[in-house]
PDB file of N, CA and C in Angstrom:
ATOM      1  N   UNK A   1      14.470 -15.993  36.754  1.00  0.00           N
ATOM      2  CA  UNK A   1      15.089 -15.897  35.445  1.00  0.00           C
ATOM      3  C   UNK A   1      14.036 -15.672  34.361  1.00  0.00           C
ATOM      4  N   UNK A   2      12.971 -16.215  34.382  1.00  0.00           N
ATOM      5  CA  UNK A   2      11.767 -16.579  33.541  1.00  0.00           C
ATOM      6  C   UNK A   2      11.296 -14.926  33.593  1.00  0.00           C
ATOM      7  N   UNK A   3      10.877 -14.455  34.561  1.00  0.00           N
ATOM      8  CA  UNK A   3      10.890 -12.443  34.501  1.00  0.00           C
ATOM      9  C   UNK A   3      11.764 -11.811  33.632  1.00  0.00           C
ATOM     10  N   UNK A   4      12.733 -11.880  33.676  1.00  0.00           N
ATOM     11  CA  UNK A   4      14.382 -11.368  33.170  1.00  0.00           C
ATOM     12  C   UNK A   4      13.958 -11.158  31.615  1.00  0.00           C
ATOM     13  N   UNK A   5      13.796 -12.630  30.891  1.00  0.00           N
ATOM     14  CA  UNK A   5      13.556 -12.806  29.859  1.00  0.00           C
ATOM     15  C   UNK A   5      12.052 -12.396  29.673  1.00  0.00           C
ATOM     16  N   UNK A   6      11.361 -12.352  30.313  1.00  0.00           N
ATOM     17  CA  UNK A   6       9.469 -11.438  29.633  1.00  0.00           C
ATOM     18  C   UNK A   6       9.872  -9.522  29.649  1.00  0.00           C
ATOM     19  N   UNK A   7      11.019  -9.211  30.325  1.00  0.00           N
ATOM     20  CA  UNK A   7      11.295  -8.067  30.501  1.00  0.00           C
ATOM     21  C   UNK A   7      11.772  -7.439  29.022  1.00  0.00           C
ATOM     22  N   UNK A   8      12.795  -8.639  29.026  1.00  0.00           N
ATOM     23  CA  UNK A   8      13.709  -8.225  27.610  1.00  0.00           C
ATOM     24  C   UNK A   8      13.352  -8.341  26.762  1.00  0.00           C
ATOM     25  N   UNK A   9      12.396  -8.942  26.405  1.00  0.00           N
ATOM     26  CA  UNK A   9      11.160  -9.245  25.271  1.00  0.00           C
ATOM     27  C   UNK A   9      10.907  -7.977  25.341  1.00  0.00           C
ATOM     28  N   UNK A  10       9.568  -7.940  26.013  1.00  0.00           N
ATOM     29  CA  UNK A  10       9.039  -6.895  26.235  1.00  0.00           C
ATOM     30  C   UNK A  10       9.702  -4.830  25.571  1.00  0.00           C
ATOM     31  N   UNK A  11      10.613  -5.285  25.824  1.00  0.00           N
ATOM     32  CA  UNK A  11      11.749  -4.039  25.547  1.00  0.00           C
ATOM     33  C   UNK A  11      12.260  -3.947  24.288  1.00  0.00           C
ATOM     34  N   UNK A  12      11.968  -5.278  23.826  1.00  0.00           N
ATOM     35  CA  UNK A  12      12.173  -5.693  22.817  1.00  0.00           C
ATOM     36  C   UNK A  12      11.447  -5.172  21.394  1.00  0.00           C
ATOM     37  N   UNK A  13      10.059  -6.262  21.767  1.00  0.00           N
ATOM     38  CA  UNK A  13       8.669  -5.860  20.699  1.00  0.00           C
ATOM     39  C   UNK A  13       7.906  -4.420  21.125  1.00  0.00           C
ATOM     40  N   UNK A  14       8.283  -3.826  21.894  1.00  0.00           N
ATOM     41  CA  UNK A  14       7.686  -2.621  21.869  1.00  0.00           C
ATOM     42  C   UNK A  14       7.928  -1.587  20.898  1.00  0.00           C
ATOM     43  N   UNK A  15       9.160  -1.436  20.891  1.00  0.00           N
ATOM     44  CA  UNK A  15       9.295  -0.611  19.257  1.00  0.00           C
ATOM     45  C   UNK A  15       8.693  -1.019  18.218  1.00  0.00           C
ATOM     46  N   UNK A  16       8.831  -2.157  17.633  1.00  0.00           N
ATOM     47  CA  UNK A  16       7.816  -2.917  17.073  1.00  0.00           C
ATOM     48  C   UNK A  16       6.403  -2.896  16.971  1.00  0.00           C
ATOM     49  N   UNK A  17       6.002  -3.121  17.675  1.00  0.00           N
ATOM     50  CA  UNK A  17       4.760  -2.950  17.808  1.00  0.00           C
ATOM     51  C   UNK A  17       4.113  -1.270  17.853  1.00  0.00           C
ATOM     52  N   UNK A  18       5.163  -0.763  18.441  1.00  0.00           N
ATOM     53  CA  UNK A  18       4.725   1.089  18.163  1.00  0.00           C
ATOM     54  C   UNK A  18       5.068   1.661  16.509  1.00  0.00           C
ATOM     55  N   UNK A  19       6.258   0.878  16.072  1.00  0.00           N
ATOM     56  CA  UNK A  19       6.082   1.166  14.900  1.00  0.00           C
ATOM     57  C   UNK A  19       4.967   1.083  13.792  1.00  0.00           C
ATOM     58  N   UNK A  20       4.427  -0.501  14.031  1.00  0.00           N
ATOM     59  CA  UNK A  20       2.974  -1.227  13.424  1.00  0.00           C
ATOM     60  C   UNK A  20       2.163  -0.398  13.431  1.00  0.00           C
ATOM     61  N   UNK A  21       1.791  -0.108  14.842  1.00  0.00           N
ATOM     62  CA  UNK A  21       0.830   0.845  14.974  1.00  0.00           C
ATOM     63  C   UNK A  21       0.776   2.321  14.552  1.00  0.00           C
ATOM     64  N   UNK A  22       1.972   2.646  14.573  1.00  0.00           N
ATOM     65  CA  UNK A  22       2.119   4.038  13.772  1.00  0.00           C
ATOM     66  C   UNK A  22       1.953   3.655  12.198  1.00  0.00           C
ATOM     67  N   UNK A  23       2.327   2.897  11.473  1.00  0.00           N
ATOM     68  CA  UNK A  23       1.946   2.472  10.353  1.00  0.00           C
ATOM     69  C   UNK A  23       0.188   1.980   9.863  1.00  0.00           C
ATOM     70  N   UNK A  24       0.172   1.661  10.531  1.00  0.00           N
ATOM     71  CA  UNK A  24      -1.592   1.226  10.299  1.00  0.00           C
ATOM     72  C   UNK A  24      -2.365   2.550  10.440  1.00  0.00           C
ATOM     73  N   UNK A  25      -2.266   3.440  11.642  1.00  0.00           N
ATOM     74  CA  UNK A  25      -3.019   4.486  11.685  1.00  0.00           C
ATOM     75  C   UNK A  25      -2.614   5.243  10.776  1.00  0.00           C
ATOM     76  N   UNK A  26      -1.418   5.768  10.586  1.00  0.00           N
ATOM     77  CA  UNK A  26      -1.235   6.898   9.554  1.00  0.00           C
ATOM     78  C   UNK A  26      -1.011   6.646   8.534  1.00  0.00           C
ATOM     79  N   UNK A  27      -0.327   5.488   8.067  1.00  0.00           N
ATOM     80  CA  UNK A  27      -0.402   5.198   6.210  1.00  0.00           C
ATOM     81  C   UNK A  27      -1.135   5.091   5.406  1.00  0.00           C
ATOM     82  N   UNK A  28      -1.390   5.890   4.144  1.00  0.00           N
ATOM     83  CA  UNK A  28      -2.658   5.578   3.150  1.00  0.00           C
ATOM     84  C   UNK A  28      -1.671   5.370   2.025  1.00  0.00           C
ATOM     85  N   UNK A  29      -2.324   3.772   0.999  1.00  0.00           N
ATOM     86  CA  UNK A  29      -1.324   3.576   0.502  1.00  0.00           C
ATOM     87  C   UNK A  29      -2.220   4.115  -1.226  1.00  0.00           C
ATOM     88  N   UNK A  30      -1.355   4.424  -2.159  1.00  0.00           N
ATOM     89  CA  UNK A  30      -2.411   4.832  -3.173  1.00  0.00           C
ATOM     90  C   UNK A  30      -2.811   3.479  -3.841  1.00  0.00           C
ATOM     91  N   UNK A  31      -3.212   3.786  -4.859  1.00  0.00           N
ATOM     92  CA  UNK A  31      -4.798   2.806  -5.597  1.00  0.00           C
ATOM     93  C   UNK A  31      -3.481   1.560  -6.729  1.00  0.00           C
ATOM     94  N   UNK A  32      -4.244   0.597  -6.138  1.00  0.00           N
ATOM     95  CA  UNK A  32      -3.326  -0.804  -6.316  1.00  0.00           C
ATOM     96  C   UNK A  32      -2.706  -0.530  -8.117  1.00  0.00           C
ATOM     97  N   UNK A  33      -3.265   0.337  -8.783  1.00  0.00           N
ATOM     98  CA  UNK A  33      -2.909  -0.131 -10.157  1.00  0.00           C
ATOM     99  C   UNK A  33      -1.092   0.732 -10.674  1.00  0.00           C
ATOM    100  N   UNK A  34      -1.308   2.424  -9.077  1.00  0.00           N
ATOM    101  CA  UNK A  34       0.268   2.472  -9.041  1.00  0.00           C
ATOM    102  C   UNK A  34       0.751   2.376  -7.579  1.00  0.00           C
ATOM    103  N   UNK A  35       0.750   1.555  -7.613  1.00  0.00           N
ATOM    104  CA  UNK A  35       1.543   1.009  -6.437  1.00  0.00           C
ATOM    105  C   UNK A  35       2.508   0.152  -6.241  1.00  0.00           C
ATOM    106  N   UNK A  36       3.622   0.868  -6.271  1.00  0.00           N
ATOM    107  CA  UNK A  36       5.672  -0.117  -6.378  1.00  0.00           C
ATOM    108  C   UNK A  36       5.467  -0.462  -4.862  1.00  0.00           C
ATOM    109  N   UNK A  37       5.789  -1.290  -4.329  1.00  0.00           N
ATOM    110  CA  UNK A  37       5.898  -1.506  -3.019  1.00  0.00           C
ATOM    111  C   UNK A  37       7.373  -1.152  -2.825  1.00  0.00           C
ATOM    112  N   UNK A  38       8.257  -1.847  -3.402  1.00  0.00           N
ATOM    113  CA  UNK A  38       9.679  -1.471  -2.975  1.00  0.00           C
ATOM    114  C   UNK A  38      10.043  -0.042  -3.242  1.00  0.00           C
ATOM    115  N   UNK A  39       8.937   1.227  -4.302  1.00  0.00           N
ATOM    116  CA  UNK A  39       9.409   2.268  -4.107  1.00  0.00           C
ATOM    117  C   UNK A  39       9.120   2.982  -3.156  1.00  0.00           C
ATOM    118  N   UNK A  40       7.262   2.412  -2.395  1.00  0.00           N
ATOM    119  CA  UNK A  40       7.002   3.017  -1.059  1.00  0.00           C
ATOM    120  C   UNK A  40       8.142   2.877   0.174  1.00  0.00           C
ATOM    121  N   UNK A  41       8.575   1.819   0.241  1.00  0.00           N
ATOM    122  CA  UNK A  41       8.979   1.090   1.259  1.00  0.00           C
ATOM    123  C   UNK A  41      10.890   2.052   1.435  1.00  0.00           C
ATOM    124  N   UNK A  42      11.136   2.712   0.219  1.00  0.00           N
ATOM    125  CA  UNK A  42      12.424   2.773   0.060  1.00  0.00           C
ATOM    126  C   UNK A  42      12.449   4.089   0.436  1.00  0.00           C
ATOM    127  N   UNK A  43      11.121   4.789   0.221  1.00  0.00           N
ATOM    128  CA  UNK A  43      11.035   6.194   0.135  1.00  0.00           C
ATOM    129  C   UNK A  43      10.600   5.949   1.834  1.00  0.00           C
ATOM    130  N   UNK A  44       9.972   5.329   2.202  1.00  0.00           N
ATOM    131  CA  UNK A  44       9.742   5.290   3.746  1.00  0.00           C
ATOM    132  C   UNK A  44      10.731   4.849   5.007  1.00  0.00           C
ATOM    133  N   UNK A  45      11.573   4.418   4.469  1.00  0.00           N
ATOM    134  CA  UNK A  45      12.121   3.785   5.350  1.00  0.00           C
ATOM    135  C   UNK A  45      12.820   4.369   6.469  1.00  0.00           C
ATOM    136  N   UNK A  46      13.407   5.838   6.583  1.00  0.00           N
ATOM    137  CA  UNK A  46      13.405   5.930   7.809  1.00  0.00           C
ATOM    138  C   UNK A  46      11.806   6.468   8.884  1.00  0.00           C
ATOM    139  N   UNK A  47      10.715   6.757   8.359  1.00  0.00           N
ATOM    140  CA  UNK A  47       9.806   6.660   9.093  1.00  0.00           C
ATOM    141  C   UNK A  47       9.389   5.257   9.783  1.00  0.00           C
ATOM    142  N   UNK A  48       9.759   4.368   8.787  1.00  0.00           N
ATOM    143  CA  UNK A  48       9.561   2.893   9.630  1.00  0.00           C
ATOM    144  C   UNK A  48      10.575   1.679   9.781  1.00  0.00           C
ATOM    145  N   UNK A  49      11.670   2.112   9.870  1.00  0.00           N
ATOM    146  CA  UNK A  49      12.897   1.361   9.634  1.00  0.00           C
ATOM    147  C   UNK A  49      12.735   0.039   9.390  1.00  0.00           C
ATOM    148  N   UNK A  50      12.092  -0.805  11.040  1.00  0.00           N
ATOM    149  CA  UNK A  50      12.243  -2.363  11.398  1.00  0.00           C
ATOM    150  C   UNK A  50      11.058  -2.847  10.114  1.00  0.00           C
ATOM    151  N   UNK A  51       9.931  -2.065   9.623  1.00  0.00           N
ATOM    152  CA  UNK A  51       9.259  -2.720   8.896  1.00  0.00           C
ATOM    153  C   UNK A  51       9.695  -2.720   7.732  1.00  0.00           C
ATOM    154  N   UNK A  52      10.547  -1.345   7.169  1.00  0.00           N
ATOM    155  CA  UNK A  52      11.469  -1.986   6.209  1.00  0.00           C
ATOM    156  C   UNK A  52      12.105  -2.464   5.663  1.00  0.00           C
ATOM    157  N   UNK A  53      13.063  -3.321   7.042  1.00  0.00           N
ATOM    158  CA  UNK A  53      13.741  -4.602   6.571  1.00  0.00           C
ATOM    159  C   UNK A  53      13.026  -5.752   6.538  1.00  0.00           C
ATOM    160  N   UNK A  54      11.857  -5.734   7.555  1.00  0.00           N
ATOM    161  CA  UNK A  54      11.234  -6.987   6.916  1.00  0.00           C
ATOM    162  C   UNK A  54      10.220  -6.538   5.654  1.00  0.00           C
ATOM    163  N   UNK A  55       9.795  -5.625   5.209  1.00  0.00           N
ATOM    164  CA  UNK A  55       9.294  -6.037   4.172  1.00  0.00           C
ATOM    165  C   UNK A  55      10.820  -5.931   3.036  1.00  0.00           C
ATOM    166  N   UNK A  56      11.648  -5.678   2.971  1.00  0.00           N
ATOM    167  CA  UNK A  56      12.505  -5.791   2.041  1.00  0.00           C
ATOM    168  C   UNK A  56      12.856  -7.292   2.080  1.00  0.00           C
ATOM    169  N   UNK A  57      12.704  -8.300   2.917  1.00  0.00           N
ATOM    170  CA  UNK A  57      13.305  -9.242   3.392  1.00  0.00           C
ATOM    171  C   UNK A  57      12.328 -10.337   2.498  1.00  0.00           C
ATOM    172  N   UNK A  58      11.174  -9.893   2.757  1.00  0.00           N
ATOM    173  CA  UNK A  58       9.785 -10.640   2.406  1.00  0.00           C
ATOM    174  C   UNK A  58       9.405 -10.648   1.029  1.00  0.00           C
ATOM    175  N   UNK A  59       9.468  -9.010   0.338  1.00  0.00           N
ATOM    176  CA  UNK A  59       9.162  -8.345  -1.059  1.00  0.00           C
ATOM    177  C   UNK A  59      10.733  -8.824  -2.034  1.00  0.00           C
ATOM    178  N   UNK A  60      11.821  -9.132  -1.514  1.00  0.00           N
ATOM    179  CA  UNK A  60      12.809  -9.748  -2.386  1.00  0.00           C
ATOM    180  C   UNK A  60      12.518 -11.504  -2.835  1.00  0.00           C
ATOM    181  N   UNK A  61      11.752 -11.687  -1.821  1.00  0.00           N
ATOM    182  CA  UNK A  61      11.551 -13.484  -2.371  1.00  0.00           C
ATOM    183  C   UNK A  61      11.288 -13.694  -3.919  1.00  0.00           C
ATOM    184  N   UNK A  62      11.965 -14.341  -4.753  1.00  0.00           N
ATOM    185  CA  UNK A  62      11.342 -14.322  -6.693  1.00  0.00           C
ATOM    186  C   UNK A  62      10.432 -15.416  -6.300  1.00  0.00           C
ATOM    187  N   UNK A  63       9.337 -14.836  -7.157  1.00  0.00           N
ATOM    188  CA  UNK A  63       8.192 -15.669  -7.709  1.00  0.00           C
ATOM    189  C   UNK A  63       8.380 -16.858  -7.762  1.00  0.00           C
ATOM    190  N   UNK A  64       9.377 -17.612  -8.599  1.00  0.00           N
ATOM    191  CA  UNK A  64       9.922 -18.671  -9.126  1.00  0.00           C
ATOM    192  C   UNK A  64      10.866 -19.140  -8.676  1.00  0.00           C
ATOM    193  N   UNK A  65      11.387 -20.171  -8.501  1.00  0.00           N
ATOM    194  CA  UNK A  65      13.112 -21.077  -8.311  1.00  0.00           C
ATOM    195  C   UNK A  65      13.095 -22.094  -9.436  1.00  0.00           C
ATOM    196  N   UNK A  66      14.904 -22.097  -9.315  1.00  0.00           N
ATOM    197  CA  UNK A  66      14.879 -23.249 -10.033  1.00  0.00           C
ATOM    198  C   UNK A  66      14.500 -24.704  -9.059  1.00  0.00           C
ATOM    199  N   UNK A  67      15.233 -24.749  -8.158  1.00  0.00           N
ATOM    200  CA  UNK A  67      14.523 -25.823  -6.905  1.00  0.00           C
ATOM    201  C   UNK A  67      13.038 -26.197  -7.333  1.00  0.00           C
ATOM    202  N   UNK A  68      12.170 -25.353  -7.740  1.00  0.00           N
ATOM    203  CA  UNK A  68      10.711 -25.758  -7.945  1.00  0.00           C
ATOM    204  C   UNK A  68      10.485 -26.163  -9.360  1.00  0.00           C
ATOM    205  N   UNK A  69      11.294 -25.669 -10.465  1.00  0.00           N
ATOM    206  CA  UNK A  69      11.102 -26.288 -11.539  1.00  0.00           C
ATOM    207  C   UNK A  69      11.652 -27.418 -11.832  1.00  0.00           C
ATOM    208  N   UNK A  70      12.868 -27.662 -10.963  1.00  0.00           N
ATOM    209  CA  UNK A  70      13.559 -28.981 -10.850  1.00  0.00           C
ATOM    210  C   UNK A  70      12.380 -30.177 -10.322  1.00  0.00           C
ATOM    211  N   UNK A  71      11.482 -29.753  -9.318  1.00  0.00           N
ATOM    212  CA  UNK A  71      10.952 -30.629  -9.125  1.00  0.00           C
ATOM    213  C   UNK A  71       9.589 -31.359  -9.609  1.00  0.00           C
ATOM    214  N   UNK A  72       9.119 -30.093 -10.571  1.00  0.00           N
ATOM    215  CA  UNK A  72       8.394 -30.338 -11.381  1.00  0.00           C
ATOM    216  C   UNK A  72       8.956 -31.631 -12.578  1.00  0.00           C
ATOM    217  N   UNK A  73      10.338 -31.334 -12.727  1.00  0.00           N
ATOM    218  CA  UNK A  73      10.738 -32.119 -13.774  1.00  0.00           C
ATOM    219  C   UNK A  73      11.038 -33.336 -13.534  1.00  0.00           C
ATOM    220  N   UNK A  74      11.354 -33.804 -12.286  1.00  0.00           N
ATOM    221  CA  UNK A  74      11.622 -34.596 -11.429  1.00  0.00           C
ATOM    222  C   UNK A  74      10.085 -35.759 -11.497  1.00  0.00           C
ATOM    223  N   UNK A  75       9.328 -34.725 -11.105  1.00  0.00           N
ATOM    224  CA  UNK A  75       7.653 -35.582 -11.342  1.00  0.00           C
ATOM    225  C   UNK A  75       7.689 -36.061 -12.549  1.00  0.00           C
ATOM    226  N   UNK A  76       7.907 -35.480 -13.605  1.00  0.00           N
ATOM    227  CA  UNK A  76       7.432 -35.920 -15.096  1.00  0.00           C
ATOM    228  C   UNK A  76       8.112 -37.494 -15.383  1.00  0.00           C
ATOM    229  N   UNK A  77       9.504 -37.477 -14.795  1.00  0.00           N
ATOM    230  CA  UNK A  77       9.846 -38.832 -14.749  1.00  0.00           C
ATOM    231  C   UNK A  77       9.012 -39.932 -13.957  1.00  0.00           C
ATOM    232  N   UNK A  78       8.778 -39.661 -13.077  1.00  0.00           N
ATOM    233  CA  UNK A  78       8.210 -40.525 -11.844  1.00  0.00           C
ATOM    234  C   UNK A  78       6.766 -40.849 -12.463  1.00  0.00           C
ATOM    235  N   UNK A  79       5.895 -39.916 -13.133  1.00  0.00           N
ATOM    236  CA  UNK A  79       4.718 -40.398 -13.100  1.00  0.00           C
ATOM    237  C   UNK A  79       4.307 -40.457 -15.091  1.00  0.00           C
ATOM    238  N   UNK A  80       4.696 -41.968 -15.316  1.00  0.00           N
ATOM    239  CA  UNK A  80       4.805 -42.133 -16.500  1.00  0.00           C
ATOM    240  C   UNK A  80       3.193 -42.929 -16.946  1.00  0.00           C
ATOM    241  N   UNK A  81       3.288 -43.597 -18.419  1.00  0.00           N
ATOM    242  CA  UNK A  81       2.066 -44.672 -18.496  1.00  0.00           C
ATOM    243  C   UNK A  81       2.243 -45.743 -18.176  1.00  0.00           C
ATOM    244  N   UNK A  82       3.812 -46.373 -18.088  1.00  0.00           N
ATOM    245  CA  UNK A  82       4.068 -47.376 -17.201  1.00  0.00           C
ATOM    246  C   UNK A  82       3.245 -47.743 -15.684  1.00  0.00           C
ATOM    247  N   UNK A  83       3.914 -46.079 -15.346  1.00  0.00           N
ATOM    248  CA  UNK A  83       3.787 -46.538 -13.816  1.00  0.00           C
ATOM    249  C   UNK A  83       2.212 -46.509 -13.619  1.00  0.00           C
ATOM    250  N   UNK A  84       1.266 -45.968 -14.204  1.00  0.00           N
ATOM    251  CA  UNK A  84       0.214 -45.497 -14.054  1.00  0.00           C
ATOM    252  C   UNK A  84      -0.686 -46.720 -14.017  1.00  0.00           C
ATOM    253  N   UNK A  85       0.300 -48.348 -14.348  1.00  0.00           N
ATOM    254  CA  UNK A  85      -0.726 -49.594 -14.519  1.00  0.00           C
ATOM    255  C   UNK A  85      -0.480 -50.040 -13.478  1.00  0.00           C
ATOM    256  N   UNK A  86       0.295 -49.220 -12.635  1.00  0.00           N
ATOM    257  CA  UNK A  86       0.413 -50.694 -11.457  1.00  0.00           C
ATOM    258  C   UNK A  86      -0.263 -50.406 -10.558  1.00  0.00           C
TER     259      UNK A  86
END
């Protein structure tokens, strides 16, 4: 069974990995100051499909949450001049 599944893997990450590699050798990306990633990536995408959903997947994350400013605010309570004597 343990074969079965290294097979199907295998069959698996190979596109993958041929895609990578077709990407690394042949992509030149231009000079960081114009460079949209989501317009490369949009204009590329059927040359590299699987890497375009993960970088679309990856390049959509925002900078910021509220979850993280919540918890910033969350601290400001917790660490007062009170607490700071004990």
């Amino acid at each position: 069974m343990g074969n079965f599944w290294k097979k199907k893997n295998a069959k698996i990450t190979a596109p993958i990995k041929d895609e990578f590699q077709h990407y690394l050798n042949v992509t030149e990306l231009p000079a960081l100051e114009e460079y949209d990633s989501f317009s490369w990536w949009f204009t590329n995408k059927n040359q590299y499909p699987i890497l375009h959903q993960i970088a679309m997947k990856y390049l959509s994350i925002p900078a910021t949450s509220v979850p993280s400013e919540r918890l910033f605010s969350d601290a400001k309570n917790l660490i007062t001049p009170q607490r700071t004597r004990l």
